[in-house]
N, C-alpha and C. Protein backbone atom coordinates (compact mmCIF):
# COMPACT_ATOMS: atom_id res chain seq x y z
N UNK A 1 -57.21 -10.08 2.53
CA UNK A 1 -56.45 -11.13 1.90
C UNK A 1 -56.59 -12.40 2.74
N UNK A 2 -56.87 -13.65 1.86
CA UNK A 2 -56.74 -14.95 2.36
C UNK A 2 -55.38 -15.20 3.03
N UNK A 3 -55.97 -16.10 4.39
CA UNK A 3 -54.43 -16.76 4.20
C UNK A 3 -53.71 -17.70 3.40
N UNK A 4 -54.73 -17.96 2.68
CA UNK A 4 -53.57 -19.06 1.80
C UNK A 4 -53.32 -18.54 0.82
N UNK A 5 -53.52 -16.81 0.25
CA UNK A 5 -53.22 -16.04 -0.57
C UNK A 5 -52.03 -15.34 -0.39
N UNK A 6 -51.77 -15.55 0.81
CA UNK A 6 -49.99 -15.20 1.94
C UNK A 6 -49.12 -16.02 1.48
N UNK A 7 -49.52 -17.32 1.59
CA UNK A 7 -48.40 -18.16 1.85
C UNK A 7 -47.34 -17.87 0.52
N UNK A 8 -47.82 -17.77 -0.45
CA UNK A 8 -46.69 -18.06 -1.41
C UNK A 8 -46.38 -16.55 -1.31
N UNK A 9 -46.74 -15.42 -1.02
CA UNK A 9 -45.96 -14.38 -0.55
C UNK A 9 -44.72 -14.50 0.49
N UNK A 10 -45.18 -15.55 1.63
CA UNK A 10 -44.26 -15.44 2.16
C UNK A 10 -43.35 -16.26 1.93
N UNK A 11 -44.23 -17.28 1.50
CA UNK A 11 -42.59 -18.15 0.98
C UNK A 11 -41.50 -17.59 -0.17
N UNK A 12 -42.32 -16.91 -0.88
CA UNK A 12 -40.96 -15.72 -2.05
C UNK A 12 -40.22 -14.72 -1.03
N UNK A 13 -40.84 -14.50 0.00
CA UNK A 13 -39.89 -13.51 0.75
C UNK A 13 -38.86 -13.98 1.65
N UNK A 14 -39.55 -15.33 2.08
CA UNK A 14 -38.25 -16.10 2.89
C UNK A 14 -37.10 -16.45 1.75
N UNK A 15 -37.40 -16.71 0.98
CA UNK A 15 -36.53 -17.10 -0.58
C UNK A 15 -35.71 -16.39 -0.42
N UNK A 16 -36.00 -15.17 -0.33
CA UNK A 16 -35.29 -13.67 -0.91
C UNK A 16 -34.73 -13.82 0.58
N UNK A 17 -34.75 -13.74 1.51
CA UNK A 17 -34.25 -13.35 2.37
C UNK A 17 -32.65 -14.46 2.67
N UNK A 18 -33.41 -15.35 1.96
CA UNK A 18 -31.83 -16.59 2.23
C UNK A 18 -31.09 -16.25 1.28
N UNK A 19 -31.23 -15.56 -0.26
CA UNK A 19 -30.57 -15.73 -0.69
C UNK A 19 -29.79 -14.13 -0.61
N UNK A 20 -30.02 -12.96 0.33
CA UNK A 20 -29.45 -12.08 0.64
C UNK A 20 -28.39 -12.06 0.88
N UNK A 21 -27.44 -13.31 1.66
CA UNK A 21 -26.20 -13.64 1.86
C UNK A 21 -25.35 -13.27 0.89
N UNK A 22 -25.99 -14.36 -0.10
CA UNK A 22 -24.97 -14.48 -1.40
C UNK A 22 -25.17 -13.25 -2.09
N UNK A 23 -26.07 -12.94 -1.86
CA UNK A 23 -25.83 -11.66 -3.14
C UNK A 23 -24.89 -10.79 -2.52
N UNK A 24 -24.95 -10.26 -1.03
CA UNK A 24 -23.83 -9.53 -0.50
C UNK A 24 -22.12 -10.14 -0.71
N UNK A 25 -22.41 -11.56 -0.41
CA UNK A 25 -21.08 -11.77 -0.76
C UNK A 25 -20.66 -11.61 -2.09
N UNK A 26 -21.18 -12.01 -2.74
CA UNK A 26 -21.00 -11.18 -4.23
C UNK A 26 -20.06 -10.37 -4.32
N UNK A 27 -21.14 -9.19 -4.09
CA UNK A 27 -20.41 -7.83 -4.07
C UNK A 27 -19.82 -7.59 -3.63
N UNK A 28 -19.41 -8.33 -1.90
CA UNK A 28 -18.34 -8.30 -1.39
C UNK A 28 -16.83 -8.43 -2.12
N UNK A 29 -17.31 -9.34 -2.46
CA UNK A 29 -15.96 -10.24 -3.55
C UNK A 29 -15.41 -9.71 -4.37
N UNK A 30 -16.75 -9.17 -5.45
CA UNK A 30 -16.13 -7.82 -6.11
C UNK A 30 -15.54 -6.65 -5.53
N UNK A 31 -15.98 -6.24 -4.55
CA UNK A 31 -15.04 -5.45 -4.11
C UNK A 31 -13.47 -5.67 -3.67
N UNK A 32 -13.62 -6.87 -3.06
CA UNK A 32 -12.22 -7.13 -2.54
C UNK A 32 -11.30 -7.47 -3.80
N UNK A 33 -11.93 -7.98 -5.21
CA UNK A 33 -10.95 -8.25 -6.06
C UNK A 33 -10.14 -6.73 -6.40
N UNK A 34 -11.13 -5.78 -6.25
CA UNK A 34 -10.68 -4.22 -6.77
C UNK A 34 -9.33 -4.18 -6.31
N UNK A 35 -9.65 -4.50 -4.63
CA UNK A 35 -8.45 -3.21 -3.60
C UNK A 35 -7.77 -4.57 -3.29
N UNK A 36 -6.69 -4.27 -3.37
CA UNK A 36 -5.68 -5.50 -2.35
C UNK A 36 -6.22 -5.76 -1.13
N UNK A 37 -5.68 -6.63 -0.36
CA UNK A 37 -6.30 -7.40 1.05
C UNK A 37 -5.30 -6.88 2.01
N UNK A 38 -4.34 -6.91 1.54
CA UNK A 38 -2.84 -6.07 2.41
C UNK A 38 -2.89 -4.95 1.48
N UNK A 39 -2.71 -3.99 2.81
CA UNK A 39 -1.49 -2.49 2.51
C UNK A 39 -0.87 -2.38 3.30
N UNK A 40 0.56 -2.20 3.13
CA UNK A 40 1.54 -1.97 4.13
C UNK A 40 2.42 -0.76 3.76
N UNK A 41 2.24 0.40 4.90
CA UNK A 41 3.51 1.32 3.95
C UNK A 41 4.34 1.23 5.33
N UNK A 42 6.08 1.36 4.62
CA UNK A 42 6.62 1.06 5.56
C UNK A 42 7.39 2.75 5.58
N UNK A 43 8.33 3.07 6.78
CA UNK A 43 8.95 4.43 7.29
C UNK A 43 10.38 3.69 7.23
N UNK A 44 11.17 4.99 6.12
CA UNK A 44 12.59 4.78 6.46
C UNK A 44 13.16 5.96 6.92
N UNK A 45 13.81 6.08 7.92
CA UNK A 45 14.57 7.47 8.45
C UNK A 45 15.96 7.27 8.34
N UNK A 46 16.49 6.00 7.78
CA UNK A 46 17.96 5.31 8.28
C UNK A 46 18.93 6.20 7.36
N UNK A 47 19.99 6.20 7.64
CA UNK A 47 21.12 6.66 6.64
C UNK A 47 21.82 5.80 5.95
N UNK A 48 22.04 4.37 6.42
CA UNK A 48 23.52 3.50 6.05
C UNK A 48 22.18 2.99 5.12
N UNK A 49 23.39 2.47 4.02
CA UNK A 49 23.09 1.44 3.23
C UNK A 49 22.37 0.08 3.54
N UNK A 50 22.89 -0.30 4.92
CA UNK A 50 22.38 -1.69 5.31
C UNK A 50 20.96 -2.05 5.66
N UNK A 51 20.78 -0.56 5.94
CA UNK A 51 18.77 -0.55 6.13
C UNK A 51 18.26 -0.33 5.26
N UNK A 52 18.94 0.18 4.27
CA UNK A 52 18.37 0.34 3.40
C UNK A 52 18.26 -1.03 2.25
N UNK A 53 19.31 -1.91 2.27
CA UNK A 53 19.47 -2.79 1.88
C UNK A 53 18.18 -4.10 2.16
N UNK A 54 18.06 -3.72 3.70
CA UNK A 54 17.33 -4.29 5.11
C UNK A 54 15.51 -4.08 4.28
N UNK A 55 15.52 -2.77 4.44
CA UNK A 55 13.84 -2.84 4.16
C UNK A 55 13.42 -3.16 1.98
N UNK A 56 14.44 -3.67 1.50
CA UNK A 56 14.31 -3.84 -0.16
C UNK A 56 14.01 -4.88 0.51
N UNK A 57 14.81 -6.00 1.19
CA UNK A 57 14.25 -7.53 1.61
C UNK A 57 12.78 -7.68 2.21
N UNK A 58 12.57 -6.72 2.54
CA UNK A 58 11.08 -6.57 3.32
C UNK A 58 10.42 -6.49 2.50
N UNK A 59 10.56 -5.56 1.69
CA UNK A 59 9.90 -5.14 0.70
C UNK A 59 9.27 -6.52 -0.04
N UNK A 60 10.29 -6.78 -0.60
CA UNK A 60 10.01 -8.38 -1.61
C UNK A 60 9.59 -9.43 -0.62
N UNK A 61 9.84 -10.01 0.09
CA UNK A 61 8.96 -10.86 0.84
C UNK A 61 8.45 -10.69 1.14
N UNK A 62 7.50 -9.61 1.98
CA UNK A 62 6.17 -9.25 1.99
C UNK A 62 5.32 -9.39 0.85
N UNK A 63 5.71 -8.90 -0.42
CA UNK A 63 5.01 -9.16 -1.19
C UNK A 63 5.07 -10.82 -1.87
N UNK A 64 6.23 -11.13 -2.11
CA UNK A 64 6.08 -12.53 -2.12
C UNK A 64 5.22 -13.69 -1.11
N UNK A 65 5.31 -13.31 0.27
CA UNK A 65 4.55 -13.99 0.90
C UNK A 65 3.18 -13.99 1.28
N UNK A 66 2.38 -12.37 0.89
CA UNK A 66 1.20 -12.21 0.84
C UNK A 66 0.71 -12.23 -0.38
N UNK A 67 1.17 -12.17 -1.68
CA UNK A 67 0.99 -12.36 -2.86
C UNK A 67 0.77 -11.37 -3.58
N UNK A 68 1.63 -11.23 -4.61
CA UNK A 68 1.47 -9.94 -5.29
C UNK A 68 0.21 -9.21 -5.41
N UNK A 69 -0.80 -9.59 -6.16
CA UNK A 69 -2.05 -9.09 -6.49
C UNK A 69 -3.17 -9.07 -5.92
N UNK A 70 -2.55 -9.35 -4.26
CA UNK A 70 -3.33 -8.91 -2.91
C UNK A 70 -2.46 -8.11 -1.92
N UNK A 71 -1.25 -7.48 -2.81
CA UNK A 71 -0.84 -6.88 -1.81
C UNK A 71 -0.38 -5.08 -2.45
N UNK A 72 -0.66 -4.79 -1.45
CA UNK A 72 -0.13 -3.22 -1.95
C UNK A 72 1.18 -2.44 -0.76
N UNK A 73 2.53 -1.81 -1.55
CA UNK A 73 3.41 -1.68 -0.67
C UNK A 73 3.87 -0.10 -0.43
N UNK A 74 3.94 0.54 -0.09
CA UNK A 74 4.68 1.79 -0.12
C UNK A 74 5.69 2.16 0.76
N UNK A 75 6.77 2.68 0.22
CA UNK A 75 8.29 3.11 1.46
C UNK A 75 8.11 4.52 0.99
N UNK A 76 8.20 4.79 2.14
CA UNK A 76 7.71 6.40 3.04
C UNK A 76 8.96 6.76 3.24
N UNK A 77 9.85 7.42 2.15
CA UNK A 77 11.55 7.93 2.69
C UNK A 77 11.52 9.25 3.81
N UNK A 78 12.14 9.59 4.70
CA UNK A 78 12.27 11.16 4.68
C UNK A 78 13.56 11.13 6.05
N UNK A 79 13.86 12.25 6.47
CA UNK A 79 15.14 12.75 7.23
C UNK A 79 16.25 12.04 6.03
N UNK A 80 16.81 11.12 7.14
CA UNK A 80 18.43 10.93 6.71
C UNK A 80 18.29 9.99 5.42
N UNK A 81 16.62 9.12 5.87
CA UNK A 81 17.05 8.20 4.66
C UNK A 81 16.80 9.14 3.25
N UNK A 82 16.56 10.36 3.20
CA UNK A 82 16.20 10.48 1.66
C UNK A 82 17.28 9.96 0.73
N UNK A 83 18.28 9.56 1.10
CA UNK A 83 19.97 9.06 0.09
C UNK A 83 19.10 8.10 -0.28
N UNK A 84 18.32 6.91 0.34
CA UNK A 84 18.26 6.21 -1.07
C UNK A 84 17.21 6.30 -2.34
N UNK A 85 16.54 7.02 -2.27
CA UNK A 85 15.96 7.48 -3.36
C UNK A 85 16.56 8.69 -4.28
N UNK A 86 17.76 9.24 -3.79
CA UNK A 86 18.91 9.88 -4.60
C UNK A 86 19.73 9.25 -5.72
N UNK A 87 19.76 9.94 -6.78
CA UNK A 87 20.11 9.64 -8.08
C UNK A 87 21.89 8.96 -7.64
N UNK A 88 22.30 10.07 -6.63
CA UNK A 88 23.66 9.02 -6.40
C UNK A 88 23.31 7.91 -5.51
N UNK A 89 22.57 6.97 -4.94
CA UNK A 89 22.40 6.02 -4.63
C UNK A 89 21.81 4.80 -5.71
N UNK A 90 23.54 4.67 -6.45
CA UNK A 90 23.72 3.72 -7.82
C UNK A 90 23.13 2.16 -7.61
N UNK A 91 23.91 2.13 -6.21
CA UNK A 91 23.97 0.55 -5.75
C UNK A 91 22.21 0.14 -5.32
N UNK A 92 21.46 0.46 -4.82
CA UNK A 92 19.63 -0.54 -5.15
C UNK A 92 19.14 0.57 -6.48
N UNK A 93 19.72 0.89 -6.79
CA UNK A 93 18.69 1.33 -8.24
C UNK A 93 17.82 0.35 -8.68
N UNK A 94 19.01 -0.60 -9.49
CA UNK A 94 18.27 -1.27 -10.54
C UNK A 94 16.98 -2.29 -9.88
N UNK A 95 17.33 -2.68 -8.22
CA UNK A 95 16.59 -3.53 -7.31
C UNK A 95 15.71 -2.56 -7.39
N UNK A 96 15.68 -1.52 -6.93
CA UNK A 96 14.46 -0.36 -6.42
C UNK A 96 13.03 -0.26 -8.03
N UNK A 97 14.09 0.36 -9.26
CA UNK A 97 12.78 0.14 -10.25
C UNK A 97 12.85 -0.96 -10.74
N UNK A 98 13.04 -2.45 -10.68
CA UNK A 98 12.34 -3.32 -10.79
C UNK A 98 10.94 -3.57 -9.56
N UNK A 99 11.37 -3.26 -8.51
CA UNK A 99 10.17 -3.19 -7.37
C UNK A 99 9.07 -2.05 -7.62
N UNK A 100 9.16 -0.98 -8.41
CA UNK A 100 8.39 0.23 -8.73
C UNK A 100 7.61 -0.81 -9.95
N UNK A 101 8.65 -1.01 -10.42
CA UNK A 101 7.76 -1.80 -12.01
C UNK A 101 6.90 -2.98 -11.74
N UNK A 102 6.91 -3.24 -10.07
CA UNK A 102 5.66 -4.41 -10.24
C UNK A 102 5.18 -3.67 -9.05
N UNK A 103 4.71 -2.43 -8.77
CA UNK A 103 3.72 -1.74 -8.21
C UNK A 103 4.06 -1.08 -6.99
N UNK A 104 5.44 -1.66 -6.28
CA UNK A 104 5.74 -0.78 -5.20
C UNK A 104 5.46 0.38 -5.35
N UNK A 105 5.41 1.71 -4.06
CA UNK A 105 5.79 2.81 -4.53
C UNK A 105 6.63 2.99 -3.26
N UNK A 106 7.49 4.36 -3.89
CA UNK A 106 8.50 4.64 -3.69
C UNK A 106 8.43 5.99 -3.33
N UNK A 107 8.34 6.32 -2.10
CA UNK A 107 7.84 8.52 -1.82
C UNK A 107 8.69 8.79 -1.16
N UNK A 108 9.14 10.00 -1.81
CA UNK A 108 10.19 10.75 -1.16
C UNK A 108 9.01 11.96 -0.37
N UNK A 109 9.75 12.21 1.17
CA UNK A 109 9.17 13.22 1.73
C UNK A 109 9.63 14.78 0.89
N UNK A 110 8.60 15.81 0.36
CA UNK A 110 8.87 16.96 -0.08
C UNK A 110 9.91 17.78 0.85
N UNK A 111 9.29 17.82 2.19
CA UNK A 111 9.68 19.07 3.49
C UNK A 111 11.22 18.16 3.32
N UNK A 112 11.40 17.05 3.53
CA UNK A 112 13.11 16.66 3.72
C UNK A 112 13.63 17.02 2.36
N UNK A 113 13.47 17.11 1.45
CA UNK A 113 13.92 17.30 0.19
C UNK A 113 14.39 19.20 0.28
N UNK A 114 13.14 19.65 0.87
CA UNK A 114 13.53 21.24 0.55
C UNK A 114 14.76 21.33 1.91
N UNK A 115 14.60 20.82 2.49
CA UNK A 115 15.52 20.66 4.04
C UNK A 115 17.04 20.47 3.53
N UNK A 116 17.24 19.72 2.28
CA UNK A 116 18.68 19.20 1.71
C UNK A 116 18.56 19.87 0.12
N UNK A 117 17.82 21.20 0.36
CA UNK A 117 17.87 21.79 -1.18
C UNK A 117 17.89 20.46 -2.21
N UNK A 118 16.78 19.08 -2.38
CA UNK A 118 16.89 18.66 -3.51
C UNK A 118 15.57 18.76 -4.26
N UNK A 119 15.66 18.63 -5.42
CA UNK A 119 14.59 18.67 -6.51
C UNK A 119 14.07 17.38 -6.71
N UNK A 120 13.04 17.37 -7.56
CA UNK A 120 12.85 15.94 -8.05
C UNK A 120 13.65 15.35 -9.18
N UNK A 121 14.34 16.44 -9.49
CA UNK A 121 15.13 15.30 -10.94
C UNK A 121 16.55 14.82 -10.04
N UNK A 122 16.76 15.21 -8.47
CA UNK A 122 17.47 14.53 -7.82
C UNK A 122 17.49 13.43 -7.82
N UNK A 123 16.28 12.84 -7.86
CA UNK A 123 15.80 11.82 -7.41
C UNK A 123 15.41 10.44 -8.35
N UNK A 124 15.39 9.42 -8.15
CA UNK A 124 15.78 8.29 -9.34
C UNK A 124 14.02 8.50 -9.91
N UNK A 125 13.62 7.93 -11.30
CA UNK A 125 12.65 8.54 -12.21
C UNK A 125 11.88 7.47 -11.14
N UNK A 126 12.02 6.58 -10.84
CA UNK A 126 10.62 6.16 -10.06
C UNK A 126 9.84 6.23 -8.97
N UNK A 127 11.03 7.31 -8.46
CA UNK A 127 10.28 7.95 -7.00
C UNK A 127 9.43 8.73 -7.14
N UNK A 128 8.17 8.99 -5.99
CA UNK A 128 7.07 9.38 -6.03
C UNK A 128 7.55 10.82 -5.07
N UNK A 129 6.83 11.95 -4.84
CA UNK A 129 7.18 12.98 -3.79
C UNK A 129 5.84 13.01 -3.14
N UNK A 130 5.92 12.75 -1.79
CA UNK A 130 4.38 13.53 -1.29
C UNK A 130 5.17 14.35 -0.20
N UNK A 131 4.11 15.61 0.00
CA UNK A 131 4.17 16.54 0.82
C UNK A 131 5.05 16.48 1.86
N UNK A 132 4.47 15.68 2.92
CA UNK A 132 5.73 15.49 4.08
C UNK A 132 5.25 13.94 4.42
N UNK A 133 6.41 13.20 4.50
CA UNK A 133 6.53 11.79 5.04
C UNK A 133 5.49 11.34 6.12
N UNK A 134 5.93 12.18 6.78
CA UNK A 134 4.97 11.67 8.18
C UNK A 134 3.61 11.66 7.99
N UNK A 135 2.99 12.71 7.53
CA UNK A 135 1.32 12.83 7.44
C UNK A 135 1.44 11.64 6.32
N UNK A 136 1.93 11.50 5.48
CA UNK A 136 1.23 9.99 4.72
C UNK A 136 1.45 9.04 5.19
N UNK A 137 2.38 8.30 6.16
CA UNK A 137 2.06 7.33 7.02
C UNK A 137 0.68 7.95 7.80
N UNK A 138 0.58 8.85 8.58
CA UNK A 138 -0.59 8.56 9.62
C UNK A 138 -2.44 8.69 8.15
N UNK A 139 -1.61 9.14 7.21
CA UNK A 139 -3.27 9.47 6.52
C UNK A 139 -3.20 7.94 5.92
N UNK A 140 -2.07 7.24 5.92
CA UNK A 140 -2.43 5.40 5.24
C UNK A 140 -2.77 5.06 6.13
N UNK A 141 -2.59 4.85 7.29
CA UNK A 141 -3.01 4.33 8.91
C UNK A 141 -4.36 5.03 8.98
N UNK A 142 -4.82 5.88 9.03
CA UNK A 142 -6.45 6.25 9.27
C UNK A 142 -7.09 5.45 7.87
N UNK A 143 -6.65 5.22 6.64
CA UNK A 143 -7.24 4.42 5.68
C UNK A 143 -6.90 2.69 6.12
N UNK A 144 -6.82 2.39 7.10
CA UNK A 144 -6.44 1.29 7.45
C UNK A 144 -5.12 0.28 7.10
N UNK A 145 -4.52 1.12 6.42
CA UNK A 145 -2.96 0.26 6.03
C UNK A 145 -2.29 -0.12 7.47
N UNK A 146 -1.53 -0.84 7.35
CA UNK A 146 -0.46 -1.70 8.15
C UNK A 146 0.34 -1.17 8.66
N UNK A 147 1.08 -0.32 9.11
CA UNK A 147 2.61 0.08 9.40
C UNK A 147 3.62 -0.65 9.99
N UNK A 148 4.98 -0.25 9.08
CA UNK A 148 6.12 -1.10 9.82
C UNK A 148 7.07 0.17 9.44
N UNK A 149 8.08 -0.01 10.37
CA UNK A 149 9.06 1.37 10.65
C UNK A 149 10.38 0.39 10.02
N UNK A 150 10.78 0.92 9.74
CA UNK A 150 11.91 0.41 8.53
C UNK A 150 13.65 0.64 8.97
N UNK A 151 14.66 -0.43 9.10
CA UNK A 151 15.90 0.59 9.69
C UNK A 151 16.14 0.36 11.38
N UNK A 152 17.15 1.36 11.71
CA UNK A 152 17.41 1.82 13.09
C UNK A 152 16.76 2.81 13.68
């Protein structure tokens, strides 16, 4: 092959090579529109009302200040706090599934539940149950979520 039978080879490949950026960012982009930019799940162990009161405010400004539809939230209940995801915990209901209804979630630990003999229809219709509290904080933390400990 000539060299001047190269050149416009190489000049299509330098082409391609500048415009490799953008095409990654691209897809980058698309990806990031998929998954939120924040995940934060937070740990409640508290008993009183006031932490519990405490991490609903967290709750909503976090998402208000990182923006809803880049943010993803989850409260990780288990020990003492399972009361507020209990059907008798009247007073944040209606706060709690309005926060479920714009994507929070809401998990009750299973192992604390069998610990206080409760079921899931204990529990208000928008709570979630996973297995045991603790391993889903550390399995959101190995998926790179955020942690914040919630309470006293």
């Amino acid at each position: 092959m000539r060299s001047r039978d190269l050149l416009p080879a190489l000049v299509a490949g330098i082409s391609l090579l500048a415009l490799a950026p953008r095409i990654g960012s691209a897809s980058e982009a698309h990806v990031a529109s998929q998954h939120p930019r924040h995940r934060v799940i937070l740990e409640l162990t508290a008993a009183d009302p006031a932490s519990w009161e405490g991490v609903l405010n967290n709750l909503e400004n976090a998402r208000k200040a990182l923006g809803p539809e880049q943010t993803s939230l989850e409260l990780v209940v288990h020990g003492p706090g399972i009361g507020m995801l209990t059907r008798t915990n009247q007073a944040g209901q209606e706060r709690m599934a309005a926060l479920a209804a714009q994507g929070i979630v809401f998990a009750a630990c299973r192992n604390t539940m069998k610990r206080k003999s409760l079921s899931e229809s204990d529990l208000h219709p928008f709570a979630t149950v996973v297995p045991a509290g603790v391993a889903e904080v550390v399995l959101k933390q190995e998926e790179g979520w955020s942690y914040l400990k919630a309470g006293h």
